[in-house]
C-alpha atoms as a PDB file:
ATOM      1  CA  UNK A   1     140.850 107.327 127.464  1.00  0.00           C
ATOM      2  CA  UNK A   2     138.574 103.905 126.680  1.00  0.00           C
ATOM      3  CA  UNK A   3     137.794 103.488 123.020  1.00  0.00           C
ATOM      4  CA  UNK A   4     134.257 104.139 121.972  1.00  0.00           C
ATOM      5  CA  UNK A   5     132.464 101.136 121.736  1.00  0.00           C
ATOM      6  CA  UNK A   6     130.408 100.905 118.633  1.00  0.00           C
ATOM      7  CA  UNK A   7     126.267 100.675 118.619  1.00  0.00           C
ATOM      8  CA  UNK A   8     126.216  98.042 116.557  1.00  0.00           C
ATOM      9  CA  UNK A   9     128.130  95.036 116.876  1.00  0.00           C
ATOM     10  CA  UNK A  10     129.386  92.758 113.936  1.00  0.00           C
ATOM     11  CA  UNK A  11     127.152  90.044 114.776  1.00  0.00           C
ATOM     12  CA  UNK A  12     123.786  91.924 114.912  1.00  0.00           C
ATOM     13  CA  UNK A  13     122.165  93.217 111.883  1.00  0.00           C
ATOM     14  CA  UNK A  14     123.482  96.146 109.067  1.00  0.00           C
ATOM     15  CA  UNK A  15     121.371  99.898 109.379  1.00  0.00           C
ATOM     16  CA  UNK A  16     119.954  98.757 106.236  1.00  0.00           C
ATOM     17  CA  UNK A  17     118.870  95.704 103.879  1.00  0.00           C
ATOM     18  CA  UNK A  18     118.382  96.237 100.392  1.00  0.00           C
ATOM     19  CA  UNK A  19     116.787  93.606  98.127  1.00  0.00           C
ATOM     20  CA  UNK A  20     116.659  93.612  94.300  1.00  0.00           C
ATOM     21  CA  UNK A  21     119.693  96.196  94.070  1.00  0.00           C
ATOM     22  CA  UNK A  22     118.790  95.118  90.138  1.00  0.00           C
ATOM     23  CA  UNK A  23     115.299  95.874  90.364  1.00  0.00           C
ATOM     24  CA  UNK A  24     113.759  96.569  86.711  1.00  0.00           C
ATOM     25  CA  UNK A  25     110.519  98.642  87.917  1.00  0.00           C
ATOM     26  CA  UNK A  26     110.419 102.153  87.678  1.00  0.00           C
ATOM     27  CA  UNK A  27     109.468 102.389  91.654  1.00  0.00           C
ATOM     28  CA  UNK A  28     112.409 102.173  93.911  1.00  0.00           C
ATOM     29  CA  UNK A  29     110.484 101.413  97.532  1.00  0.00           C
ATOM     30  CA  UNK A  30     111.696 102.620 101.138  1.00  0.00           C
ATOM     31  CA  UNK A  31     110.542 101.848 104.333  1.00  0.00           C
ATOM     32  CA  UNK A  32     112.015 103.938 107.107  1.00  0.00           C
ATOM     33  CA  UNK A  33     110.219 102.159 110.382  1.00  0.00           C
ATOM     34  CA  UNK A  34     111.037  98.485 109.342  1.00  0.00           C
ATOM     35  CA  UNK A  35     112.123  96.978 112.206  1.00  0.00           C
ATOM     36  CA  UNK A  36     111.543  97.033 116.223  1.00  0.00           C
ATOM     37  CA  UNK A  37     114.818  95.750 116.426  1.00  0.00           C
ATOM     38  CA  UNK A  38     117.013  97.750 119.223  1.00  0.00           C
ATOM     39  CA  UNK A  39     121.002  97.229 119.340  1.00  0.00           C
ATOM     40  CA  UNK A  40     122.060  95.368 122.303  1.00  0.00           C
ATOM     41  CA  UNK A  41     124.065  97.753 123.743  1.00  0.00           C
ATOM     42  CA  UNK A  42     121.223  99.869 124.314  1.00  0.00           C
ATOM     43  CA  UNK A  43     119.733  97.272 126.240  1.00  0.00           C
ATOM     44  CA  UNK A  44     115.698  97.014 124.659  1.00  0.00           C
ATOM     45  CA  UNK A  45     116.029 101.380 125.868  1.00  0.00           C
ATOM     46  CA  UNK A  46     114.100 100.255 129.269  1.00  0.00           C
ATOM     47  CA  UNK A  47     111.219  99.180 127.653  1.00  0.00           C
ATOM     48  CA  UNK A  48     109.213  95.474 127.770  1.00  0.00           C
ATOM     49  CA  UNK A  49     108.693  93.356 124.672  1.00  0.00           C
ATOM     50  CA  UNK A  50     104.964  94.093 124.872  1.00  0.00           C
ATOM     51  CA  UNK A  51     106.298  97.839 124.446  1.00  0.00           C
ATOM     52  CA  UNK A  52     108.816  97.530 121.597  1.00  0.00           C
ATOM     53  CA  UNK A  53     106.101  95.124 119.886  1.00  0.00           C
ATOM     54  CA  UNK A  54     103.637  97.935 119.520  1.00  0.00           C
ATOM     55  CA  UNK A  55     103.273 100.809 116.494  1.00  0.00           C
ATOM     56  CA  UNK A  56     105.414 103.340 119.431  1.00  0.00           C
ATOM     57  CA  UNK A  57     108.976 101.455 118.060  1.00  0.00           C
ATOM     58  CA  UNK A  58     108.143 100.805 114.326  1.00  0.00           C
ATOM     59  CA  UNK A  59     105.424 100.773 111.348  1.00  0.00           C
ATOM     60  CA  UNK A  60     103.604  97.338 112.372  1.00  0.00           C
ATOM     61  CA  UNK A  61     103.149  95.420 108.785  1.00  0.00           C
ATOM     62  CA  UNK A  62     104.948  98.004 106.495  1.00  0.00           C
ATOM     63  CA  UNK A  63     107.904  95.729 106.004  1.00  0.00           C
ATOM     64  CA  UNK A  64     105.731  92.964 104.730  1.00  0.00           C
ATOM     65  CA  UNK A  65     103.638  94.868 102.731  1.00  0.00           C
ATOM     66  CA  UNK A  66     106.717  96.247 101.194  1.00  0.00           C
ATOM     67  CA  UNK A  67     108.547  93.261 100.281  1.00  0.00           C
ATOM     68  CA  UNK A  68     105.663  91.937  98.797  1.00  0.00           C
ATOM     69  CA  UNK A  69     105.302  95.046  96.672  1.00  0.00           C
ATOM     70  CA  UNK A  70     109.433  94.875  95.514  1.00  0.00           C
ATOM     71  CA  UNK A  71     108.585  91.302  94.472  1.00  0.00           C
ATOM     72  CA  UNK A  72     105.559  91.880  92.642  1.00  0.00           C
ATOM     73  CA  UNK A  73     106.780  94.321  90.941  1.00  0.00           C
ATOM     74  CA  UNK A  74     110.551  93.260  90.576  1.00  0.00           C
ATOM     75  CA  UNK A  75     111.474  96.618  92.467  1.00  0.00           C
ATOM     76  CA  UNK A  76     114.237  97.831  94.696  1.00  0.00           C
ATOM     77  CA  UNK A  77     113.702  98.147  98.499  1.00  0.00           C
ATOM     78  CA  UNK A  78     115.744  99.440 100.710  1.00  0.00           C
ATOM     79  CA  UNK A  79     114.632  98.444 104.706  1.00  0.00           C
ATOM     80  CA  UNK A  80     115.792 100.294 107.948  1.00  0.00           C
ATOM     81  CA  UNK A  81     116.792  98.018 110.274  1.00  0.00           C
ATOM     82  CA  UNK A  82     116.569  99.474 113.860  1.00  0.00           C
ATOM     83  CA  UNK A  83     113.536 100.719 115.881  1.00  0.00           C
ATOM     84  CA  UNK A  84     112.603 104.313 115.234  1.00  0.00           C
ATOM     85  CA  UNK A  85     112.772 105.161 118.883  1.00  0.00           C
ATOM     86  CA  UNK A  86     116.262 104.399 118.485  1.00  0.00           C
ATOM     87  CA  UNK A  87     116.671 107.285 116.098  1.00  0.00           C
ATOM     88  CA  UNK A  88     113.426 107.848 113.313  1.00  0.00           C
ATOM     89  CA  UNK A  89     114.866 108.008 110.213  1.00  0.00           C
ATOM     90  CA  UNK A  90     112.411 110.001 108.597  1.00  0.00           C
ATOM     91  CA  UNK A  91     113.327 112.594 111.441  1.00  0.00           C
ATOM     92  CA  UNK A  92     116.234 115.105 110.734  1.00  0.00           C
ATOM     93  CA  UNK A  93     118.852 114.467 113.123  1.00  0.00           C
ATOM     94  CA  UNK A  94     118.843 116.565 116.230  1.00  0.00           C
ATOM     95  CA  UNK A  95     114.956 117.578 115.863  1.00  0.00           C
ATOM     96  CA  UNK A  96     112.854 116.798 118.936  1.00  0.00           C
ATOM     97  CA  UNK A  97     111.575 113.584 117.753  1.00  0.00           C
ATOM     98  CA  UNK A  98     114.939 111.849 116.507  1.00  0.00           C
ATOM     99  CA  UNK A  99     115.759 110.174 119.486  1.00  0.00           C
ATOM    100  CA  UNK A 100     112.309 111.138 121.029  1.00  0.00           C
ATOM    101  CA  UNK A 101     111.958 110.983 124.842  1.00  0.00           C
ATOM    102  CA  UNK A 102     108.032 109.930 125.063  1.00  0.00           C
ATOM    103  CA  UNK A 103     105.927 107.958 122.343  1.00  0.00           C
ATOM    104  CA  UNK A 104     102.508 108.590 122.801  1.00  0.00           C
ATOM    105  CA  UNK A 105     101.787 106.888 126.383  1.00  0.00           C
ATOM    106  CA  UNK A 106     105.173 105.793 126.926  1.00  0.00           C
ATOM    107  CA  UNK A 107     108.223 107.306 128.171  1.00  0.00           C
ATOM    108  CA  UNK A 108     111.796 106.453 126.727  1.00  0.00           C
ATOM    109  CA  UNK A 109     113.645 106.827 129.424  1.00  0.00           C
ATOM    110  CA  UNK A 110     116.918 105.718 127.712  1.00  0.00           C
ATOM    111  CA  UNK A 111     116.457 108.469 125.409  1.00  0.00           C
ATOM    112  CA  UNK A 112     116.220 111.251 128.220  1.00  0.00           C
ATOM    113  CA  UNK A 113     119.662 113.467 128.456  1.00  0.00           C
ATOM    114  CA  UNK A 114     121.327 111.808 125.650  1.00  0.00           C
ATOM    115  CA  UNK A 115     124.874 113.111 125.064  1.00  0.00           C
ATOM    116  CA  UNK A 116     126.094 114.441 121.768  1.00  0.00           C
ATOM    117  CA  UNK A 117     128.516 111.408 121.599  1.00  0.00           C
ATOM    118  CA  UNK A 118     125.588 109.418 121.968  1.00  0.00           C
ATOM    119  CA  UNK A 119     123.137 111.271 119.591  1.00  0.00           C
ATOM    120  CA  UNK A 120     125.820 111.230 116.588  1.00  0.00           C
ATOM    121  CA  UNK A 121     126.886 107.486 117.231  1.00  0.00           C
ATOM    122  CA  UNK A 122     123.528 106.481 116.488  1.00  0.00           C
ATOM    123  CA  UNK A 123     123.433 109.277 113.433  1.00  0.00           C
ATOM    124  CA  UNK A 124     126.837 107.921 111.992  1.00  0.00           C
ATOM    125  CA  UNK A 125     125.882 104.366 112.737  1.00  0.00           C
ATOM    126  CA  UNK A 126     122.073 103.756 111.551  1.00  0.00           C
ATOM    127  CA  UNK A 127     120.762 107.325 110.131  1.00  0.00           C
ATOM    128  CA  UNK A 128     123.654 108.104 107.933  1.00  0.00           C
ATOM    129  CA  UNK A 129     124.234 104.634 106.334  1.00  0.00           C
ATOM    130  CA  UNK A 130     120.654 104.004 105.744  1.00  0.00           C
ATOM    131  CA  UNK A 131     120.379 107.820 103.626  1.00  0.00           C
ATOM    132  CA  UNK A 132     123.684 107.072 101.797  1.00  0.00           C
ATOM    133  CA  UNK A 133     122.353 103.951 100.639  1.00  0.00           C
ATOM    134  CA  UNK A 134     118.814 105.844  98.957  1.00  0.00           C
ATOM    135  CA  UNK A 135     120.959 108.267  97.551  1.00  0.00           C
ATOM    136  CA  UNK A 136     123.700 105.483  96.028  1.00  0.00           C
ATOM    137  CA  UNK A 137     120.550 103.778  94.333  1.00  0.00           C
ATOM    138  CA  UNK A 138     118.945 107.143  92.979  1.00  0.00           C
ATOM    139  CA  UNK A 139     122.035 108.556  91.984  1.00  0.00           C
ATOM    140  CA  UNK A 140     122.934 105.176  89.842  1.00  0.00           C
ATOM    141  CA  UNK A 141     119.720 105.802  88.665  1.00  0.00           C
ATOM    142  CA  UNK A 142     119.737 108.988  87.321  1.00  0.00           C
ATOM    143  CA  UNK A 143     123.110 108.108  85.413  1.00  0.00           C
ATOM    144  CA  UNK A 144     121.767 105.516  83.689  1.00  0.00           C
ATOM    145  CA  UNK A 145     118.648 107.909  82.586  1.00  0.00           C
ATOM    146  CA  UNK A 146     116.749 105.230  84.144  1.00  0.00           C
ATOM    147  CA  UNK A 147     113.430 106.846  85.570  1.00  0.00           C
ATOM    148  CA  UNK A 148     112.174 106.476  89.309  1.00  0.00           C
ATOM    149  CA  UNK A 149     109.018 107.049  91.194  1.00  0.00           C
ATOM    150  CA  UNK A 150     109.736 106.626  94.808  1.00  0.00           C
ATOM    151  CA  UNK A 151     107.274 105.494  97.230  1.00  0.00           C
ATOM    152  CA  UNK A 152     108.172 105.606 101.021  1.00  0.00           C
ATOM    153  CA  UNK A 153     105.870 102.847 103.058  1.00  0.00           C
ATOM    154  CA  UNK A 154     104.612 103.342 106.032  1.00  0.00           C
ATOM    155  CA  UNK A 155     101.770 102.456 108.283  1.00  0.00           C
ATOM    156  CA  UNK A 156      99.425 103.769 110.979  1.00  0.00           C
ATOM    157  CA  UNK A 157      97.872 103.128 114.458  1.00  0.00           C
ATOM    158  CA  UNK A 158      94.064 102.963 114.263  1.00  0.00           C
ATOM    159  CA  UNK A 159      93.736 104.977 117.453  1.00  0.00           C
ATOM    160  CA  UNK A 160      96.260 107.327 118.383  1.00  0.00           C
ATOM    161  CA  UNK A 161      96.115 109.436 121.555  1.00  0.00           C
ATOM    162  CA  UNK A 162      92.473 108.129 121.880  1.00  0.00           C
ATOM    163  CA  UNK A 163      90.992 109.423 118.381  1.00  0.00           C
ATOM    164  CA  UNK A 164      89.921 106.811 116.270  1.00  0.00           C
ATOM    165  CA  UNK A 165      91.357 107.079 112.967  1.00  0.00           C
ATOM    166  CA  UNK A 166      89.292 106.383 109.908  1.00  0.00           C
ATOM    167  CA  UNK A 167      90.811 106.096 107.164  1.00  0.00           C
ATOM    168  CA  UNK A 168      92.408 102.680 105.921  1.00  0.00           C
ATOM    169  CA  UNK A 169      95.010 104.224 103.627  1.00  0.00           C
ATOM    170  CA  UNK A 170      96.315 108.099 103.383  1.00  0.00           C
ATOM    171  CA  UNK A 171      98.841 109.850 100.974  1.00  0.00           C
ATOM    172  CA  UNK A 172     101.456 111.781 101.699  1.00  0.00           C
ATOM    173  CA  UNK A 173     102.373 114.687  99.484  1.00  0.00           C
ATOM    174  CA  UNK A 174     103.611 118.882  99.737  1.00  0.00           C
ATOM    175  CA  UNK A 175     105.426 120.479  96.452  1.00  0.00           C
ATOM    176  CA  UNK A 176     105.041 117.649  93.760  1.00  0.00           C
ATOM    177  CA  UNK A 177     101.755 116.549  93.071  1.00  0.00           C
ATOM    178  CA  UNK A 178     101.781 114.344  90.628  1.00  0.00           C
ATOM    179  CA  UNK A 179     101.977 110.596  92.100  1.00  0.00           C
ATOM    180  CA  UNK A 180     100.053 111.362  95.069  1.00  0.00           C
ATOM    181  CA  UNK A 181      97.120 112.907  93.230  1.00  0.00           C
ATOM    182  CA  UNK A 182      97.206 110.171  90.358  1.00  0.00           C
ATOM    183  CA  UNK A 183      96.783 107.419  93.229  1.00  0.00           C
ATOM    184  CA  UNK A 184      94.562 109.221  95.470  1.00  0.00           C
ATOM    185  CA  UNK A 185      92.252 109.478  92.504  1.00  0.00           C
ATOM    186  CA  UNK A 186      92.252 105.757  91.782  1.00  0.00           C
ATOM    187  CA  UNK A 187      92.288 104.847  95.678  1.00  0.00           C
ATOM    188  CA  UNK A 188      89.295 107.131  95.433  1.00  0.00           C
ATOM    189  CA  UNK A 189      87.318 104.750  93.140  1.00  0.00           C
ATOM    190  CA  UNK A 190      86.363 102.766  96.229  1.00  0.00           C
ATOM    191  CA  UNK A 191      84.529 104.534  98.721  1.00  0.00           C
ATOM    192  CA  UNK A 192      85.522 101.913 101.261  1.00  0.00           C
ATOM    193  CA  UNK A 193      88.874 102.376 101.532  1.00  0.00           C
ATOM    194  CA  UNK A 194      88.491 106.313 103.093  1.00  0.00           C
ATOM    195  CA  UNK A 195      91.534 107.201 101.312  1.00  0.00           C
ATOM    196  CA  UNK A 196      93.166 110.397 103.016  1.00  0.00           C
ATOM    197  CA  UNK A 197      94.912 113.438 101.652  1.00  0.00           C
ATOM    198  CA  UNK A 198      97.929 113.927 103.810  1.00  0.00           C
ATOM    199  CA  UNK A 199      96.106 112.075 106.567  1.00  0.00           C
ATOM    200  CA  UNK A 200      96.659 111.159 109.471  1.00  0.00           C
ATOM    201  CA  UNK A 201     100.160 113.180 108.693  1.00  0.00           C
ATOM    202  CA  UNK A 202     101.076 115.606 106.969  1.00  0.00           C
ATOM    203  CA  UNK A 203     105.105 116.315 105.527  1.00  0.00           C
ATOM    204  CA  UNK A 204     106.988 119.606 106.573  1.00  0.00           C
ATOM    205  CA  UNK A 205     110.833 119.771 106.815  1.00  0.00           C
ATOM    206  CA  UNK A 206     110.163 119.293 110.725  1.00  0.00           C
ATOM    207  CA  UNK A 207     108.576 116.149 111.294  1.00  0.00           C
ATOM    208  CA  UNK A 208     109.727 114.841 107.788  1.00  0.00           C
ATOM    209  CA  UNK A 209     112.924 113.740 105.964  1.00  0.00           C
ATOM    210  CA  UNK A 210     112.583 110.976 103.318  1.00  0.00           C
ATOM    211  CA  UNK A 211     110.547 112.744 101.013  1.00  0.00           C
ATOM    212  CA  UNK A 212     111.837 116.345 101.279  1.00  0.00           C
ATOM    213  CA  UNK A 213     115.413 114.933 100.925  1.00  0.00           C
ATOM    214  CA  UNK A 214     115.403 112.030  98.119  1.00  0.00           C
ATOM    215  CA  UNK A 215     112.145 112.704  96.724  1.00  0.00           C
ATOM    216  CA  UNK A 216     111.346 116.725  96.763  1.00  0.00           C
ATOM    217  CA  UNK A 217     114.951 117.495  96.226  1.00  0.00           C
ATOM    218  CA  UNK A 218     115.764 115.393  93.419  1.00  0.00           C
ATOM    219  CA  UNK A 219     112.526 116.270  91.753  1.00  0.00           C
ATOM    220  CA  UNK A 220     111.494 112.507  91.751  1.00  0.00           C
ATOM    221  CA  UNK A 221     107.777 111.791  91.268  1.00  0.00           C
ATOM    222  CA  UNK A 222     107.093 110.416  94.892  1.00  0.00           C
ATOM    223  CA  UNK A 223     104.648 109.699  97.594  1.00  0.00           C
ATOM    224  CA  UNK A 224     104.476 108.556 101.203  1.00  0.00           C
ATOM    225  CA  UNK A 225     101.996 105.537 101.299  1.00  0.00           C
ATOM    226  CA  UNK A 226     100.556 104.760 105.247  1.00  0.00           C
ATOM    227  CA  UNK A 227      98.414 101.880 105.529  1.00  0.00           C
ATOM    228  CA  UNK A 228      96.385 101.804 108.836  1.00  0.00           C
ATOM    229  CA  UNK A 229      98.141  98.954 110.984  1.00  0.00           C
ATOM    230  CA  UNK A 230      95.092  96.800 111.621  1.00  0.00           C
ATOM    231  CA  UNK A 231      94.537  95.916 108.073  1.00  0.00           C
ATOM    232  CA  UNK A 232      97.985  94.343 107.763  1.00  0.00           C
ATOM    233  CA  UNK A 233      99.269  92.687 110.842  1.00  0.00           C
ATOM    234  CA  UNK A 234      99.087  89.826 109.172  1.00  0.00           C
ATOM    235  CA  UNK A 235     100.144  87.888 105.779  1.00  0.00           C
ATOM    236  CA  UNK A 236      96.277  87.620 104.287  1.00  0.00           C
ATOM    237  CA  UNK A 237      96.254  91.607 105.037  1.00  0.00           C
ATOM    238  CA  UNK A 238      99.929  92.189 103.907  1.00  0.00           C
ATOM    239  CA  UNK A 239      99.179  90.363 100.539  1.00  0.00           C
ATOM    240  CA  UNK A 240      95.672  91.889  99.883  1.00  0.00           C
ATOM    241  CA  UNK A 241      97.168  95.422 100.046  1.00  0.00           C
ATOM    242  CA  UNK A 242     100.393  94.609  98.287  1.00  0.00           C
ATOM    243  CA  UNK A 243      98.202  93.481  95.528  1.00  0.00           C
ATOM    244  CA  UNK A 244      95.935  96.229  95.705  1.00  0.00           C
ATOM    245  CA  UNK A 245      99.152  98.475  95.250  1.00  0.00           C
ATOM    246  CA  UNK A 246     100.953  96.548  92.550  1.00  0.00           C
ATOM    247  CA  UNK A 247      98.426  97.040  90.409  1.00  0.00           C
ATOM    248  CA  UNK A 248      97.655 100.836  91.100  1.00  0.00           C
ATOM    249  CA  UNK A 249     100.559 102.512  91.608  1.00  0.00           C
ATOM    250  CA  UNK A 250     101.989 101.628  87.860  1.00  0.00           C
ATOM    251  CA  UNK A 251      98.736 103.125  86.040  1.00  0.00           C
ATOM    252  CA  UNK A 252      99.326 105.841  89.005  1.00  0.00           C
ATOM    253  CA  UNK A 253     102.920 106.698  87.603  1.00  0.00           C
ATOM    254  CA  UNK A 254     101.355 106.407  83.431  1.00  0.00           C
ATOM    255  CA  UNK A 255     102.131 109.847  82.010  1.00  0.00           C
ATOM    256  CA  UNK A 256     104.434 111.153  84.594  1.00  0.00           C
ATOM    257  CA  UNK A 257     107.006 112.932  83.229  1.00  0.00           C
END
């Protein structure tokens, strides 16, 4: 019998990058839809680079909004390295939309009739380390009584399925209120921004796994942040909202026990 080759060869990129592992803010960041990045031996999935540039493979602008945000506020971030449509991770492994099959539009047809082998190498290989590495930083954490508000960053496609999508920001939140609420009231201040309660998406254990898992679970004061994608493709956008944030989410997380 061959040996299994691996996904992921040594000269392509980790499942994960974490920068300021030392962090001193309270807010540990994650973005699970980083990267449009696709391992080689997967061969781009079938799809064109016009394809795996566009909000189908990842969160268009979330990484740069999200480093910004770790270096204003000298916070940890942990980054997902690989495309989503290789496997979401902020999808529970074997659900539907893990290794999803269509995208909006577009059909995956690498993903079509995957084989267990297949599925779990790209679990064990991306999914897993990427989870392991949350829970290593939250668990240190919580040994050293150090307190954490997590905030998973994401963004948003202004039309999706052809319904325009107003809102420039939304919030995610389901059984702990208390971040969410606190920055949907500030966001709130400024009629312009359209700020959404669990808009355009809502979290449930089926479509959802960051925030049920490390945040829910651990009873962390959390919230899923999704910026809509046309306000930061760029730097000028990227920097206005990582501003923006910086300075609400600490008075957001004042008085949270």
């Amino acid at each position: 019998m061959l040996p299994c080759m691996p996904l992921i060869t040594a000269e392509e990129p980790a499942a994960f990058t974490m920068e300021r592992p030392q962090g001193r803010s309270e807010f540990v960041f994650v973005c699970d839809h980083a990267s449009r990045l696709v391992p080689h031996s997967l061969s781009s999935l079938g799809l064109d680079d016009a394809q795996l540039a566009s909000h189908i493979a990842w969160d268009i602008g979330a990484a740069g909004v999200a480093k910004r945000l770790s270096a204003a506020l000298d916070a940890t971030l942990l980054l997902q390295n690989y495309s989503r449509l290789v496997i979401d991770c902020n999808r529970p492994p074997g659900s539907e939309s893990s290794t999803p099959a269509r995208s909006e539009y577009v059909q995956i047809t690498a993903n079509e009739g995957l084989t267990s082998a297949a599925a779990a190498a790209r679990v064990a290989e991306i999914f897993t380390p990427y989870h392991e590495a949350i829970s290593t930083v939250l668990d240190k954490r919580r040994a050293t009584g150090t307190r954490t508000l997590l905030i998973s960053l994401h963004s948003f496609t202004p039309v999706y399925l052809g319904q325009p999508r107003p809102w420039k920001i939304g919030l995610m939140y389901r059984k702990d209120l208390r971040l969410g609420q606190a920055l949907l009231e500030l966001l709130r201040q400024d009629d312009s921004l359209h700020a959404g309660e669990n808009l355009p998406y809502a979290i449930s254990d089926i479509t959802d796994y960051t925030i049920p898992v490390h945040g829910e679970a651990r009873r962390l004061p959390h919230v899923g942040i999704e910026v809509r994608q046309d306000l930061i493709t760029d730097t000028l956008g990227q920097q206005e909202w990582a501003r923006r944030l910086a300075t609400l989410l600490p008075l957001a997380g004042k008085g949270i026990q």
